[in-house]
Protein backbone atom coordinates (compact mmCIF):
# COMPACT_ATOMS: atom_id res chain seq x y z
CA UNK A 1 18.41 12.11 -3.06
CA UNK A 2 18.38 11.65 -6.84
CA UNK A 3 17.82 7.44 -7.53
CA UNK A 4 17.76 6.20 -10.95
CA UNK A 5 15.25 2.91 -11.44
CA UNK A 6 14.86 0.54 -14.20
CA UNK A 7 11.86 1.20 -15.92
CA UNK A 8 9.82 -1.55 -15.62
CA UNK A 9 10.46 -0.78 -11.58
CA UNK A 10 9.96 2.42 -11.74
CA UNK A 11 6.35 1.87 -13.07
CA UNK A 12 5.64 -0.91 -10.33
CA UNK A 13 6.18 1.99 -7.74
CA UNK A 14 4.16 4.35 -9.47
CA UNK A 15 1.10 1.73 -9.86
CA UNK A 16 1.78 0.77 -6.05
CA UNK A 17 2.90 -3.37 -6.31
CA UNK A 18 6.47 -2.46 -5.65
CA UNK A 19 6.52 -0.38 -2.31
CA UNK A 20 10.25 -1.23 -1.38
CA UNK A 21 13.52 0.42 -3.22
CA UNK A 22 16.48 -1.77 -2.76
CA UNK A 23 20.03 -0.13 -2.91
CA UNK A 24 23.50 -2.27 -2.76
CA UNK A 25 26.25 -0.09 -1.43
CA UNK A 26 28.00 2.39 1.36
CA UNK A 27 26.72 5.37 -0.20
CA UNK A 28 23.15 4.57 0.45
CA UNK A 29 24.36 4.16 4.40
CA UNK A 30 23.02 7.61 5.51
CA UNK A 31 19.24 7.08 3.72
CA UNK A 32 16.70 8.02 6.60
CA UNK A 33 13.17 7.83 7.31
CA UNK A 34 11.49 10.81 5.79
CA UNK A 35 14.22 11.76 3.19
CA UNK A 36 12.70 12.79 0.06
CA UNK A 37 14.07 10.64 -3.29
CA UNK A 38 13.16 11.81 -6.64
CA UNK A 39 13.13 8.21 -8.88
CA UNK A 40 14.62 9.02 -12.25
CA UNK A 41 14.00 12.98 -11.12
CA UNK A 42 10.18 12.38 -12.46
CA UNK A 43 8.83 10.57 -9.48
CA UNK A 44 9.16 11.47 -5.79
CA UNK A 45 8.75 9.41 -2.84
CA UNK A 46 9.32 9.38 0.77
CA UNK A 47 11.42 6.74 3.02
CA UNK A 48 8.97 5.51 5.18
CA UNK A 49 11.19 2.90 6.29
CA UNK A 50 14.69 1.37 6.20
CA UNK A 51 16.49 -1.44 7.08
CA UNK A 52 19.95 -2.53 6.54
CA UNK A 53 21.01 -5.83 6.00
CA UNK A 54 24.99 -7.03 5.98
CA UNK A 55 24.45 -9.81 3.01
CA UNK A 56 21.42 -10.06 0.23
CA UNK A 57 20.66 -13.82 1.74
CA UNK A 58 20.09 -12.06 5.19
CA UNK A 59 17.71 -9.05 2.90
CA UNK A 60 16.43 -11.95 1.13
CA UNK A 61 14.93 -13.57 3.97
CA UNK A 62 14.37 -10.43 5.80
CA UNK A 63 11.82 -9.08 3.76
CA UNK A 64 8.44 -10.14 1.23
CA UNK A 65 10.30 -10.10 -2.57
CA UNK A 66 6.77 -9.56 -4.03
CA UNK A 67 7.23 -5.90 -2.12
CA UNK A 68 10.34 -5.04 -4.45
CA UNK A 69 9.00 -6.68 -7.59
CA UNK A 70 9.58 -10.09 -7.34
CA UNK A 71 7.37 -13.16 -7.80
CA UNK A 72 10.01 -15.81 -5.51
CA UNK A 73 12.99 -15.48 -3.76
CA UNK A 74 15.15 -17.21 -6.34
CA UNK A 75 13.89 -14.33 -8.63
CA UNK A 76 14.47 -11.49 -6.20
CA UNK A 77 18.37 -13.09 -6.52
CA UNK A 78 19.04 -14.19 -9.91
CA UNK A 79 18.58 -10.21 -10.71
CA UNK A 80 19.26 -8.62 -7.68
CA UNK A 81 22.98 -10.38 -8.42
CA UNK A 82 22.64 -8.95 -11.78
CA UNK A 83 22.01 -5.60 -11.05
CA UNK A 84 25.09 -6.07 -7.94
CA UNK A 85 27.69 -8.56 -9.00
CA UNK A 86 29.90 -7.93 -6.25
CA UNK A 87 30.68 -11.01 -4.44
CA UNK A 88 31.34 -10.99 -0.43
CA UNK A 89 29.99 -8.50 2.18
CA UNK A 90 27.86 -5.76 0.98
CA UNK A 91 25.45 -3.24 2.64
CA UNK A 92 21.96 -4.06 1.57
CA UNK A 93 19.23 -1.20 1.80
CA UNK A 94 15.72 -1.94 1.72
CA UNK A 95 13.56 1.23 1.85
CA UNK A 96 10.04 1.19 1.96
CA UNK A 97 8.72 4.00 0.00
CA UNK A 98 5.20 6.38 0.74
CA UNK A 99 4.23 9.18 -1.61
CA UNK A 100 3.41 11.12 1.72
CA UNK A 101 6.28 12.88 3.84
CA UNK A 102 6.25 10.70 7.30
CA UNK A 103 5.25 12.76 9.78
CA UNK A 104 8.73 12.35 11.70
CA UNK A 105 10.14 14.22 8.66
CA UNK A 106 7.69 16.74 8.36
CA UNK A 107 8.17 17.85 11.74
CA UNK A 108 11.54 18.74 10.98
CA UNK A 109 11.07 20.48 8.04
């Protein structure tokens, strides 16, 4: 799955202090452990983990914001709610990324 990243996240996953992708939206439902996503189409990574969460407080409190680039919580939602101004229920995705294919994944292939 093609992702496009900001920039300035896109080179905190390359250097390794940003290890979780979040994604806002249905279409991201069906993202699985193991599934190959090429960042921008430059970068790939592997889902080595995902979890869904029903509102960004719940993801918020569900996972560590310095893992998707953030220094505090308050951060993590001042431009989190930038990037997804949608108000009311929304399908959060945090995905942990790993430049190796999970094993689970490469199994299948």
């Amino acid at each position: 799955m093609l992702l496009f990243v900001k920039s300035e996240f896109l080179k905190k996953i390359i250097d390794g202090s940003k290890t979780i992708e979040i994604r806002c939206g249905s279409r991201y439902r069906g993202i699985s452990v193991g599934d190959r996503l090429s960042l921008n189409g430059s970068t790939i990574r592997y889902a080595k983990n995902v979890r869904r969460f029903e509102t960004l407080t719940k993801m918020i409190a569900g996972i560590d914001v310095k893992l998707i680039g953030f220094s505090s919580k308050a951060e993590a939602r001042r431009v989190l709610r930038t990037l997804y101004p949608k108000t009311g229920p929304q399908l959060w995705v945090a995905i942990g990324l790993t430049e190796d294919c999970p094993k689970a994944r490469r199994e299948r292939l």
